[in-house]
C-alpha atoms as a PDB file:
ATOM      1  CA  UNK A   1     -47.204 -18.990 -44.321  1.00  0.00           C
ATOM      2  CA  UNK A   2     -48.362 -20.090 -40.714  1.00  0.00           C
ATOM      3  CA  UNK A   3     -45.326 -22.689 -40.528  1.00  0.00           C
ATOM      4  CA  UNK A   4     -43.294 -19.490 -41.095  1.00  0.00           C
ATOM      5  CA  UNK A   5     -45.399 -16.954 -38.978  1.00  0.00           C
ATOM      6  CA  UNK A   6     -44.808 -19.669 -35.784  1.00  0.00           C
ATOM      7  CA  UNK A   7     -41.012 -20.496 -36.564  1.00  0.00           C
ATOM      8  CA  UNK A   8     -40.491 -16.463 -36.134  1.00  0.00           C
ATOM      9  CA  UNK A   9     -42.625 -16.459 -33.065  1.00  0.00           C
ATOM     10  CA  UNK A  10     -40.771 -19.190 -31.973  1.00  0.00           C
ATOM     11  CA  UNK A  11     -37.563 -17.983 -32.486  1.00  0.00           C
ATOM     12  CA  UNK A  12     -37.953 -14.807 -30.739  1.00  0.00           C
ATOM     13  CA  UNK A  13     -39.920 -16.720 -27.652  1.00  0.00           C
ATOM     14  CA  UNK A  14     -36.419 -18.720 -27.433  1.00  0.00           C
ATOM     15  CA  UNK A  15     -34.080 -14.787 -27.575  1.00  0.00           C
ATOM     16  CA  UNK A  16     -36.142 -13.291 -24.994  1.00  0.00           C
ATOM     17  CA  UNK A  17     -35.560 -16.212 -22.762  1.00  0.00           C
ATOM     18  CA  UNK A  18     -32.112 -16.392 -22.957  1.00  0.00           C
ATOM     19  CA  UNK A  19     -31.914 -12.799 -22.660  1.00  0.00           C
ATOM     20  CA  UNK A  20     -33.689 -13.113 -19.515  1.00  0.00           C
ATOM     21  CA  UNK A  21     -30.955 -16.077 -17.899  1.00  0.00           C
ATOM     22  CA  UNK A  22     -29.173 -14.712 -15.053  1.00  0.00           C
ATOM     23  CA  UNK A  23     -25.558 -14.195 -15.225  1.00  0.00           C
ATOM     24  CA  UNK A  24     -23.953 -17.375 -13.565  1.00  0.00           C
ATOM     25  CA  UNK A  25     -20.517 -18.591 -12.621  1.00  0.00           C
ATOM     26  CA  UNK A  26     -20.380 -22.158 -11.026  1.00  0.00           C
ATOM     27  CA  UNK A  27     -17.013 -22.868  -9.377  1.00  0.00           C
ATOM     28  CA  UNK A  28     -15.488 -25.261  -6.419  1.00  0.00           C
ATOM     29  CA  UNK A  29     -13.933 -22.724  -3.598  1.00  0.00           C
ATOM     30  CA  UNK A  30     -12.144 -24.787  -1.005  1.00  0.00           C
ATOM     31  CA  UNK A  31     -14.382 -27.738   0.002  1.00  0.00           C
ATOM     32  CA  UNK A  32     -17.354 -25.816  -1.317  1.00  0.00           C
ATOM     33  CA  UNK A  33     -19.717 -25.899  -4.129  1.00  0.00           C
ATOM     34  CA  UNK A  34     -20.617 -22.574  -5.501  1.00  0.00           C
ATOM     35  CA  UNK A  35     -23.024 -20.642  -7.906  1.00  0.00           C
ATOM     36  CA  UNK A  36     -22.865 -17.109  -8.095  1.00  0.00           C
ATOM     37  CA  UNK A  37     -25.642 -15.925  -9.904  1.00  0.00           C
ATOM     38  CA  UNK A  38     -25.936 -11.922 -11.536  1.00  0.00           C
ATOM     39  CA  UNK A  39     -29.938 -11.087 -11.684  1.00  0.00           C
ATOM     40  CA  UNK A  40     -28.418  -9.565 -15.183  1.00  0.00           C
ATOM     41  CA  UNK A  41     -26.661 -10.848 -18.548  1.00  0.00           C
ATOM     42  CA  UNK A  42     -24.453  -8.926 -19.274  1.00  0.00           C
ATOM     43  CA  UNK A  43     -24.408  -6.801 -15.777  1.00  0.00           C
ATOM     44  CA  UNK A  44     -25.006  -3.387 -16.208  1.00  0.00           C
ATOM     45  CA  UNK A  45     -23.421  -0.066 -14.837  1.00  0.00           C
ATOM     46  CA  UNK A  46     -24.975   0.644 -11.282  1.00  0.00           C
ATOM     47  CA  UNK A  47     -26.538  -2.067  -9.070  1.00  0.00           C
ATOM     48  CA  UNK A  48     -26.761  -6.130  -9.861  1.00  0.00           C
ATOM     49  CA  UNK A  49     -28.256  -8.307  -7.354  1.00  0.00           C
ATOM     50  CA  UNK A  50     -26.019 -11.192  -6.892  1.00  0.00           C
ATOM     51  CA  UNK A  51     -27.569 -14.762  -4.918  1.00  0.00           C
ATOM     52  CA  UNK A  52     -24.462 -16.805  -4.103  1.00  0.00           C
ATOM     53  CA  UNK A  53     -25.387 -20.422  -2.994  1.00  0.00           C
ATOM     54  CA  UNK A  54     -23.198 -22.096  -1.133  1.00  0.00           C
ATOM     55  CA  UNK A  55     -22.905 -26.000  -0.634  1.00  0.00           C
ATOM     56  CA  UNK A  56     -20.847 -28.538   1.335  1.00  0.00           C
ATOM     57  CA  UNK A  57     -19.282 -31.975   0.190  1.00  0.00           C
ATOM     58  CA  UNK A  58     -22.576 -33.467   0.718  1.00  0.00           C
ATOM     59  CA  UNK A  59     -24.558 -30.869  -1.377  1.00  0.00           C
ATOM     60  CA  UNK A  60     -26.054 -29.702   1.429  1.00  0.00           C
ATOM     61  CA  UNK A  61     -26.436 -25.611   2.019  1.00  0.00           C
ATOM     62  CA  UNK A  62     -23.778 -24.055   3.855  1.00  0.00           C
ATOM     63  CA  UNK A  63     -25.559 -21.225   6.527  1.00  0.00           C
ATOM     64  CA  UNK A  64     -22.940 -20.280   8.862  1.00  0.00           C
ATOM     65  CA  UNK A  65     -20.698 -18.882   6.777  1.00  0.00           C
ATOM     66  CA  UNK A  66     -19.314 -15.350   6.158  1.00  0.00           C
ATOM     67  CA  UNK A  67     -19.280 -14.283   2.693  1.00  0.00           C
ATOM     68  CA  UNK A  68     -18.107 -11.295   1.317  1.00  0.00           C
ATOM     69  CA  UNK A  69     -17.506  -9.433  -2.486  1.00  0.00           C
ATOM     70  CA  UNK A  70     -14.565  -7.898  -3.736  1.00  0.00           C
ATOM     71  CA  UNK A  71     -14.925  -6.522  -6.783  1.00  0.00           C
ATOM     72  CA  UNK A  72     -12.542  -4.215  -8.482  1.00  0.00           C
ATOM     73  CA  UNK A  73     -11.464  -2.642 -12.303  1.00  0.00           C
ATOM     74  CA  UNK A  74      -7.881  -2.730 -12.998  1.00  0.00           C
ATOM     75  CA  UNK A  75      -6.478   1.408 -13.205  1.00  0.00           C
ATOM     76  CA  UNK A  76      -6.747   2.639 -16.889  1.00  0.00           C
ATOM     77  CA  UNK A  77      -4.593   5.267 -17.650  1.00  0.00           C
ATOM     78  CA  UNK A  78      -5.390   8.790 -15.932  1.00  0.00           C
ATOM     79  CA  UNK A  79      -8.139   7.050 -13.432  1.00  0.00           C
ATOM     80  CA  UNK A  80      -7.104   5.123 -10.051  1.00  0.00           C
ATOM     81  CA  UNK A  81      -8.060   1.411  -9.560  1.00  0.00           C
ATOM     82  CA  UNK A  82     -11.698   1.232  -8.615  1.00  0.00           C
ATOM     83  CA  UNK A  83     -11.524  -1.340  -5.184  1.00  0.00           C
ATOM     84  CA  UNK A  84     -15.214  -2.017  -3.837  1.00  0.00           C
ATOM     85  CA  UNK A  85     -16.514  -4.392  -1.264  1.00  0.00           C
ATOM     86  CA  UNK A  86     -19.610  -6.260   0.100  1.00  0.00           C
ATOM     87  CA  UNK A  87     -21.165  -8.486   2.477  1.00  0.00           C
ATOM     88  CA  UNK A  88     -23.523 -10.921   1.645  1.00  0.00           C
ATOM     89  CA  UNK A  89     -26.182 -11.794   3.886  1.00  0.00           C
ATOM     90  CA  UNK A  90     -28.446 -15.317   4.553  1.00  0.00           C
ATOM     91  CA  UNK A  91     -31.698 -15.477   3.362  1.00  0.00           C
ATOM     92  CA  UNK A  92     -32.827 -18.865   3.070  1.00  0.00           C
ATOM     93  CA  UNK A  93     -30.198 -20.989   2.076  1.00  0.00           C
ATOM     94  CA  UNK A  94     -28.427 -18.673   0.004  1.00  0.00           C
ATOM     95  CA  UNK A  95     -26.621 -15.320   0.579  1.00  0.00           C
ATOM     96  CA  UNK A  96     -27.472 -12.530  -1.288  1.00  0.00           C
ATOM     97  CA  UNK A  97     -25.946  -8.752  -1.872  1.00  0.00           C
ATOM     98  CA  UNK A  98     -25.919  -5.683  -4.887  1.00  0.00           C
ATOM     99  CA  UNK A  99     -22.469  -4.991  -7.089  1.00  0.00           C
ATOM    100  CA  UNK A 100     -22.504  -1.470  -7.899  1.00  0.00           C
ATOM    101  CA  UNK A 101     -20.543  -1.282 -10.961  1.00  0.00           C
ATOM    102  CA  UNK A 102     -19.570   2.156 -11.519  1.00  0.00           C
ATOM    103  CA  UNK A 103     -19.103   1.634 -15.167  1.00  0.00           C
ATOM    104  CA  UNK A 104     -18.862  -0.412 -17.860  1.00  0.00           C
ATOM    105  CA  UNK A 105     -16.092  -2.724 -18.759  1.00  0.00           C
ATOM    106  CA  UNK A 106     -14.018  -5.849 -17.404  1.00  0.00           C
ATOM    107  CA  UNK A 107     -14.754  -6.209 -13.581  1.00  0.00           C
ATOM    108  CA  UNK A 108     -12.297  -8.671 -11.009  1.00  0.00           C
ATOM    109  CA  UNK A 109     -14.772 -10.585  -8.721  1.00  0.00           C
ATOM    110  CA  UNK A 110     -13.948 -12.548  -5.430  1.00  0.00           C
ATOM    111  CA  UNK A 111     -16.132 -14.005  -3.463  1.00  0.00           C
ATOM    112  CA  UNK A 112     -14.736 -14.524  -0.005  1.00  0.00           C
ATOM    113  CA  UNK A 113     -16.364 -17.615   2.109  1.00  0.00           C
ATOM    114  CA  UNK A 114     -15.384 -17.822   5.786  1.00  0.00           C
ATOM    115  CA  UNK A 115     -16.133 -20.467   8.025  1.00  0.00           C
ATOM    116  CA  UNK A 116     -14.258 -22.740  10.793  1.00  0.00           C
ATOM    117  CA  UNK A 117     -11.195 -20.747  10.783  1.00  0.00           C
ATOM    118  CA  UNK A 118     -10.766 -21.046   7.114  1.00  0.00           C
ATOM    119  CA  UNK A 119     -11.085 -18.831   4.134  1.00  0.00           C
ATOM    120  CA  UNK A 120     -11.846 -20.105   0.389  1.00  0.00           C
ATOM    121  CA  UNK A 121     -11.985 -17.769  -2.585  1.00  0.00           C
ATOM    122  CA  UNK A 122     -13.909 -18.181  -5.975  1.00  0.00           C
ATOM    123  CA  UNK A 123     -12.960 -15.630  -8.469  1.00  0.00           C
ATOM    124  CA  UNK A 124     -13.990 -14.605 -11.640  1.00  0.00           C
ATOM    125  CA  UNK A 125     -14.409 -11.816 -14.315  1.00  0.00           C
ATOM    126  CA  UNK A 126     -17.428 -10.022 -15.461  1.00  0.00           C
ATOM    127  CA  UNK A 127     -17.927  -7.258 -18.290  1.00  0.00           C
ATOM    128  CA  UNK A 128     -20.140  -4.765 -17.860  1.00  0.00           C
ATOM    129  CA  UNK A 129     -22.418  -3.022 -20.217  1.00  0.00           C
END
């Protein structure tokens, strides 16, 4: 009975933290390494902080960049497309902003790095809940 009893505690030690990952995308942009990570999985409707690390050929933290957010729904019929942006800005080595997802469902993502001249783009899709 107390092999059982600590298997269940177990088990629902090990759902809680995996509930409690961040949302994370890791992708190459350009020349960059990135990792977008949501502070929630799934995001939710209204505001998700989002920490966006960005890193060099060398693995070394990119800090004088210019990063921005698009994010943006697709129109559904009878409502407009919903177009939002965002800057991100440097604290520490990453760069950090809030997505205010106006409501749930499948949400386009770009994340816009600037530096040098250049522009690279990461994008990705996110559902909402």
């Amino acid at each position: 009975m107390k092999k059982i009893m600590a298997l269940v505690v177990l088990v629902l030690f090990a759902a809680g933290v995996a509930q409690a990952r961040d949302y994370e995308v890791q992708k190459k942009a350009g020349d960059y390494d990135v990792k977008v990570s949501i502070d929630r999985n799934p995001p939710i409707v209204g505001d998700n902080n989002v920490t966006i690390e960005v890193k060099d050929k060398a693995g070394k933290p990119v800090t004088d960049a210019k990063v921005k957010v698009d994010y943006s729904m697709p129109p559904m019929p009878g409502m407009p497309p919903m177009n939002y942006k965002t800057d991100a800005a440097l604290k520490g080595d990453v760069y950090k902003t809030t997505l205010g997802l106006s409501m749930g469902g499948s949400w386009n993502i770009t994340v816009r790095i600037s530096r040098g001249g250049k522009t690279s783009r990461l994008k990705f899709t996110v559902d909402a809940r």
